[in-house]
Protein backbone atom coordinates (compact mmCIF):
# COMPACT_ATOMS: atom_id res chain seq x y z
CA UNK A 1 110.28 90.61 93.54
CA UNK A 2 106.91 90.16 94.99
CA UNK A 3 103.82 91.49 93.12
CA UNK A 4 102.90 94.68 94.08
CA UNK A 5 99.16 95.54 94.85
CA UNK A 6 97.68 98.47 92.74
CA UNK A 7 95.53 101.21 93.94
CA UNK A 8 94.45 104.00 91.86
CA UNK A 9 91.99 106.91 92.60
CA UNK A 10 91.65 110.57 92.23
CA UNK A 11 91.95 112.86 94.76
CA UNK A 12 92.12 116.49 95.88
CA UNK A 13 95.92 117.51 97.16
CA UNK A 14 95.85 119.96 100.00
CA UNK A 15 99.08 121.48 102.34
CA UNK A 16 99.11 121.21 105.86
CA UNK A 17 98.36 124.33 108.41
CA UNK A 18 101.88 124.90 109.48
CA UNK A 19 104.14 127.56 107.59
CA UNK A 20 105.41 126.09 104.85
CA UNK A 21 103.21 122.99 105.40
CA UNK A 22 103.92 119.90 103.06
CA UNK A 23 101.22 118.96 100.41
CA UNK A 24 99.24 115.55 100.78
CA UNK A 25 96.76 113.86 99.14
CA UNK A 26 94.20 111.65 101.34
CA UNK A 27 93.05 108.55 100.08
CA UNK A 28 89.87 107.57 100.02
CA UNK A 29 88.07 106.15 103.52
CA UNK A 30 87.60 103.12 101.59
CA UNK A 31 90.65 101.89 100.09
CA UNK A 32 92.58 103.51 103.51
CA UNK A 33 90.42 100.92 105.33
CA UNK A 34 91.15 97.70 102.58
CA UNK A 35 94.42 98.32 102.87
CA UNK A 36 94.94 98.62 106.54
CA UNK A 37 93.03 95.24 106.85
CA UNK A 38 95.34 93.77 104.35
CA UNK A 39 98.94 95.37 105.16
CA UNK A 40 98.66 96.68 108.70
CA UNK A 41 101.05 93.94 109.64
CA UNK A 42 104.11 95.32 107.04
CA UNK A 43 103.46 98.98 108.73
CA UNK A 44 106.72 100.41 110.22
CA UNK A 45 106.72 102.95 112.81
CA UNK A 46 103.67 105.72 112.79
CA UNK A 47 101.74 103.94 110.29
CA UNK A 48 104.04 103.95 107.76
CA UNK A 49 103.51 101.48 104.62
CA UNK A 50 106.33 101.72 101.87
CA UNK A 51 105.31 102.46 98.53
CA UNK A 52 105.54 103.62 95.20
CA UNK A 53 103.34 106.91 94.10
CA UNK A 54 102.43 107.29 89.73
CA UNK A 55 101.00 110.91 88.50
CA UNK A 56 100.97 111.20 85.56
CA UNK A 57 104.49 111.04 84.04
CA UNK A 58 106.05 110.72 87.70
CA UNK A 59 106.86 107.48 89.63
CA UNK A 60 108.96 107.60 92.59
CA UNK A 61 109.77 105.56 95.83
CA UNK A 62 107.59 107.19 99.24
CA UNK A 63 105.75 106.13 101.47
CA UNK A 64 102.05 106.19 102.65
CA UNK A 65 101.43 107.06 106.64
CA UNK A 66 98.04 106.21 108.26
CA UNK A 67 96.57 109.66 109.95
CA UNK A 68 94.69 108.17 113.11
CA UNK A 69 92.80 112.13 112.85
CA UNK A 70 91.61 111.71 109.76
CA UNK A 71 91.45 107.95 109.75
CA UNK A 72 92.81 107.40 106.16
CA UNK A 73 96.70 107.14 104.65
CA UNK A 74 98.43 110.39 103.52
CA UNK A 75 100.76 110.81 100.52
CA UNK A 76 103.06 113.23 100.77
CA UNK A 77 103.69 115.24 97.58
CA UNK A 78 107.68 116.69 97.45
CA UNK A 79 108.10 120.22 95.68
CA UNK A 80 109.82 118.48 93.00
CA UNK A 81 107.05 116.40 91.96
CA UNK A 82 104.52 119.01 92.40
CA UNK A 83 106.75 121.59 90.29
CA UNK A 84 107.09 118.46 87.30
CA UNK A 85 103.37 117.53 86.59
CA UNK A 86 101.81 121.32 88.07
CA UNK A 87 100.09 119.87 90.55
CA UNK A 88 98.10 122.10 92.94
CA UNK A 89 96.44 122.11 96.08
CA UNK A 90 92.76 121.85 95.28
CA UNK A 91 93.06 120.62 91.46
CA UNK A 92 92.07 116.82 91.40
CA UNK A 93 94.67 114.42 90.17
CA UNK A 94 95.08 110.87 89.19
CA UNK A 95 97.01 108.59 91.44
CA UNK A 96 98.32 105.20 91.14
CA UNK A 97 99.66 103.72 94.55
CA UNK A 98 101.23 100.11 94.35
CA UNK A 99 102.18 98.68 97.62
């Protein structure tokens, strides 16, 4: 199994505009753009890198999908993961990303 790269950072989750809008967190301009320039070439269709997301207690499989609008990768943030370490939109949070 290859070695996976780690990125951690903390970051602000917010829910998109539509009704019953999904929760993402943005990562930061600067590791969005290291990692582009590194994996662009394993993206799938939309932008889409594989990965594994860490908050606190949590780790699960997802994926990370570059936002050409806001110029960075967005993580979404299921219900059930939200719900498990009370994560809200707004409230900073720790995040580990290995891709």
């Amino acid at each position: 199994m290859p070695t996976k790269i780690k990125y951690s950072f903390s970051a602000k989750p917010w829910q998109h505009s539509s009704p019953g809008g999904w929760h993402f967190i943005s990562l930061p301009k600067n590791l969005a753009k290291e990692i582009r320039e590194n994996l662009k070439w394993q993206e799938e269709g939309w932008g889409r890198l594989k990965a594994q997301a860490k908050i606190n207690n949590s780790q699960w499989d997802t994926a990370i999908w570059f936002d050409t609008k806001m110029d960075t990768y967005l993580l979404p943030l299921k219900a059930e993961i939200r719900k498990k370490e009370n994560i809200v939109a707004g409230k900073t949070v720790e995040v580990l990303i290995l891709l």
